[in-house]
Protein backbone atom coordinates (compact mmCIF):
# COMPACT_ATOMS: atom_id res chain seq x y z
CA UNK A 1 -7.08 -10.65 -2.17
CA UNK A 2 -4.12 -10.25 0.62
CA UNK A 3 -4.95 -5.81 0.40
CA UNK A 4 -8.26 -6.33 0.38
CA UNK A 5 -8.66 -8.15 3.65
CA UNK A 6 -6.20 -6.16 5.48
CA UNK A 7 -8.32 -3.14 4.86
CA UNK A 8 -11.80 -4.58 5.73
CA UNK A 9 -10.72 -7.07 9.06
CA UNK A 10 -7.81 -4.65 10.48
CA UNK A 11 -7.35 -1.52 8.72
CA UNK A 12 -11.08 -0.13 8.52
CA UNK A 13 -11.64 -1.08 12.25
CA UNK A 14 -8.72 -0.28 13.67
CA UNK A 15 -7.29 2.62 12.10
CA UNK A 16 -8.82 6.03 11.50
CA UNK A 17 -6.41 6.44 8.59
CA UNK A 18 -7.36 3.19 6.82
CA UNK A 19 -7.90 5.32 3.67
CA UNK A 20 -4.43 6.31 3.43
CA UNK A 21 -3.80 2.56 3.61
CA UNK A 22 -6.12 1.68 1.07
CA UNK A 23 -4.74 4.29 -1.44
CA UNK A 24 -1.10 3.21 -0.77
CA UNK A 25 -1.98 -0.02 -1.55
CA UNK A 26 -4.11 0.57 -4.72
CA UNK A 27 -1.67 3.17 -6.25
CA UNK A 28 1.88 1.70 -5.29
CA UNK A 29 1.63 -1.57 -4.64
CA UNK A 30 -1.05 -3.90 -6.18
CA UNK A 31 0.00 -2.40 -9.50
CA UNK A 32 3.43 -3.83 -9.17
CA UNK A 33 2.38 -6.95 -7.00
CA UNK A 34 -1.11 -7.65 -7.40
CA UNK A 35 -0.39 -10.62 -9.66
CA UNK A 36 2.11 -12.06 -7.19
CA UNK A 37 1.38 -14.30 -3.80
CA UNK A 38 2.49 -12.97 -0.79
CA UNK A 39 4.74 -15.70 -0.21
CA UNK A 40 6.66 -14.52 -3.31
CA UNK A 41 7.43 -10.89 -2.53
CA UNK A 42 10.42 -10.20 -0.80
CA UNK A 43 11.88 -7.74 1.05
CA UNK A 44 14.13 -6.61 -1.62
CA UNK A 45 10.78 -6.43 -3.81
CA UNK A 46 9.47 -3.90 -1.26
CA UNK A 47 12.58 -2.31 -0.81
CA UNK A 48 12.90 -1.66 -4.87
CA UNK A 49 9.38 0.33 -4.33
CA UNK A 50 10.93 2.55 -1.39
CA UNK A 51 14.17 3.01 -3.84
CA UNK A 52 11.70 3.98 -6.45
CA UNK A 53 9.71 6.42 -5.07
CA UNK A 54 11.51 7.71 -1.74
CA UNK A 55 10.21 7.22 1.74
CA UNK A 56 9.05 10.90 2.03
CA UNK A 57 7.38 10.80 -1.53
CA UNK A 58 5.82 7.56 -0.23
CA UNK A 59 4.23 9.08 2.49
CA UNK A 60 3.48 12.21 0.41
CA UNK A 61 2.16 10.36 -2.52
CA UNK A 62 0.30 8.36 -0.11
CA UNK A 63 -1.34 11.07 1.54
CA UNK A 64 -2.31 12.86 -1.31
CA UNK A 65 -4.27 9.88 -3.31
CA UNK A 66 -6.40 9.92 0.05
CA UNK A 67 -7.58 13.34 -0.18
CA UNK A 68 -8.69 12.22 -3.29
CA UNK A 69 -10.78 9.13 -1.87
């Protein structure tokens, strides 16, 4: 899986907030996409998530499935 390896070859090593990465990606995103290909998502796919949720609420959201990790 596409999330997965971002989080254990660049994420985990690179990034002391990889968990906030993680949680993005397992609370927003591979719920809506985890079916797809990345080839198939677009950028209006990506953009209807931002629309959905708000940038701020994003980050917010985001932030607070981490504490929870």
């Amino acid at each position: 899986m596409l999330a997965e390896m971002y989080i254990n070859r660049h994420a985990k090593p690179k990034k002391k907030t990889w968990k906030i990465d993680e949680s993005c990606l397992n609370q927003l995103f591979i719920p809506k996409f985890g079916a797809h290909l990345a080839s198939a998502i677009t950028r209006a796919d990506v953009a209807s998530i931002h629309a959905d949720i708000g940038p701020l609420r994003c980050q917010s959201l985001c932030l607070d499935c981490a504490q929870d990790v």
